[in-house]
Each structure stands twice: as C-alpha cells, then as structure tokens.
Protein backbone atom coordinates (compact mmCIF):
# COMPACT_ATOMS: atom_id res chain seq x y z
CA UNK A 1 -47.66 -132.89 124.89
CA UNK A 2 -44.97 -135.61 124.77
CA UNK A 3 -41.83 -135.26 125.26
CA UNK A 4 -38.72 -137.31 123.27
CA UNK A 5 -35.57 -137.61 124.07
CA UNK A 6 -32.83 -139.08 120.88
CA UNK A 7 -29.37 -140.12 122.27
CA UNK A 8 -26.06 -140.34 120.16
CA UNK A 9 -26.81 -138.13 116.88
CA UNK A 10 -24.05 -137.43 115.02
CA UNK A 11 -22.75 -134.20 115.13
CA UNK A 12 -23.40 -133.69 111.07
CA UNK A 13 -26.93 -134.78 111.59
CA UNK A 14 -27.33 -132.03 114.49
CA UNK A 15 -24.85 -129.60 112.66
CA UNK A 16 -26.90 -130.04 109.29
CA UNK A 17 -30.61 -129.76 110.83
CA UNK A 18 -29.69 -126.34 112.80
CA UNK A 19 -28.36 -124.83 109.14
CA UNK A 20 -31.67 -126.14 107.68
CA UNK A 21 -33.53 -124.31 110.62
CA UNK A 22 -31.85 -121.29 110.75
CA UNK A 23 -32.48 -121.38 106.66
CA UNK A 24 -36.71 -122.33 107.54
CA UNK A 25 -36.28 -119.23 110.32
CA UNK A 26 -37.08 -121.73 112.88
CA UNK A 27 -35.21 -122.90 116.49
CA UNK A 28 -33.86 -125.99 116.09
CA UNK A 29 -36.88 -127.41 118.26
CA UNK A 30 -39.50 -126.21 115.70
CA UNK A 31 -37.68 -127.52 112.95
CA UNK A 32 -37.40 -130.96 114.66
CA UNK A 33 -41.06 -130.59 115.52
CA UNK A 34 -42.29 -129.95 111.81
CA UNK A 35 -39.48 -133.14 110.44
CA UNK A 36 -41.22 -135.29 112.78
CA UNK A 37 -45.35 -134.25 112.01
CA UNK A 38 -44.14 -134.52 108.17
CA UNK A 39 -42.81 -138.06 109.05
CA UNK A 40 -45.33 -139.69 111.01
CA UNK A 41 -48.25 -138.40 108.40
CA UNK A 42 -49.31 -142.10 106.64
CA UNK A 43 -49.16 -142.37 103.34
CA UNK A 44 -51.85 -143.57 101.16
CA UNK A 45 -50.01 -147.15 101.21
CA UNK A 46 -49.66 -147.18 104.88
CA UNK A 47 -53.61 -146.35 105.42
CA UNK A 48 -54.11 -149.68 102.81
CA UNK A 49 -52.06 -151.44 104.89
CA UNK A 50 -53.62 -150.54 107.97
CA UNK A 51 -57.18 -151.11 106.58
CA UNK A 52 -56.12 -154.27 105.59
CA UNK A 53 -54.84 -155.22 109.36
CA UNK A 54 -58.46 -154.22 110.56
CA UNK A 55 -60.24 -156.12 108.05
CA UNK A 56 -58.28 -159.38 108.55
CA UNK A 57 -59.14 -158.98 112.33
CA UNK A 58 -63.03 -158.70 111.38
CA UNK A 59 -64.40 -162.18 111.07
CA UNK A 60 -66.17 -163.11 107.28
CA UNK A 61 -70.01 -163.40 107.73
CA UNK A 62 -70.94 -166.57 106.83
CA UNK A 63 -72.17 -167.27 103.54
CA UNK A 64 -75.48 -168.75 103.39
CA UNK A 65 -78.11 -169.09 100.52
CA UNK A 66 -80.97 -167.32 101.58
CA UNK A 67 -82.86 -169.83 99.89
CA UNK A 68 -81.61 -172.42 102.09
CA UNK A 69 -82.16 -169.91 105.36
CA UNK A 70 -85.96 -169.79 104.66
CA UNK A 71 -86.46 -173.32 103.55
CA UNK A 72 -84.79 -173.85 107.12
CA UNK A 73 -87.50 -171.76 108.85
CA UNK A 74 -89.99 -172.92 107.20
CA UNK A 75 -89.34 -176.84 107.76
CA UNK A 76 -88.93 -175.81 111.50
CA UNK A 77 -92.64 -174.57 111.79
C-alpha cells in the first residue's frame, strides 16, 4: 500500500478530523483513510469527462460510401 505524507495542516483541520473520528469510533488513520477512498471515487461527471479524453485520443474511421468502396474494387479488376 502507499504511503502519504501532508505537511502544514492546520491545527483546526487536525483538531476537527480526530473529534469526527473519535465520533465514527475510528483512529484518526482510519478516518483519514475512509475521507480519502470517499474522495477519490469519480463521479458520474468525472467518468464523462474521462470517456471523453479517451475518445478524442481514438482517431474517427474514415467515412466512406460503401457504394463508392465497391465501385473502387470493381474498376480495379
């Protein structure tokens, strides 16, 4: 598992999330560990936006008749 390290937090911040674990019933760890997994979880506009990036990195097939494709073969033979 990683490991991250978060320098200068106020002391409210730190003060605050150790009530809200003690409140959960959780270390102070735990509770940073389920505040972060609820964080980083996409939302649905994120996984758009994401989906979006992929497709605009997929190049467009070209667009051909198919009419014109087998008139093409055939006036090759």
């Amino acid at each position: 598992m990683a490991q991250v390290i978060v320098r200068n937090l106020d002391e409210q911040v730190v003060s605050s999330l150790k009530i809200k674990a003690e409140l959960h019933g959780h270390s102070l760890e735990q509770e940073l560990r389920e505040i972060l997994k609820s964080a980083a979880e996409l939302t649905s506009e994120e996984k758009l936006a994401l989906a979006d990036r992929i497709a605009a990195m997929t190049p467009r097939p070209l667009e051909t008749d198919s009419a014109d494709l087998i008139r093409e073969d055939r006036d090759s033979r």
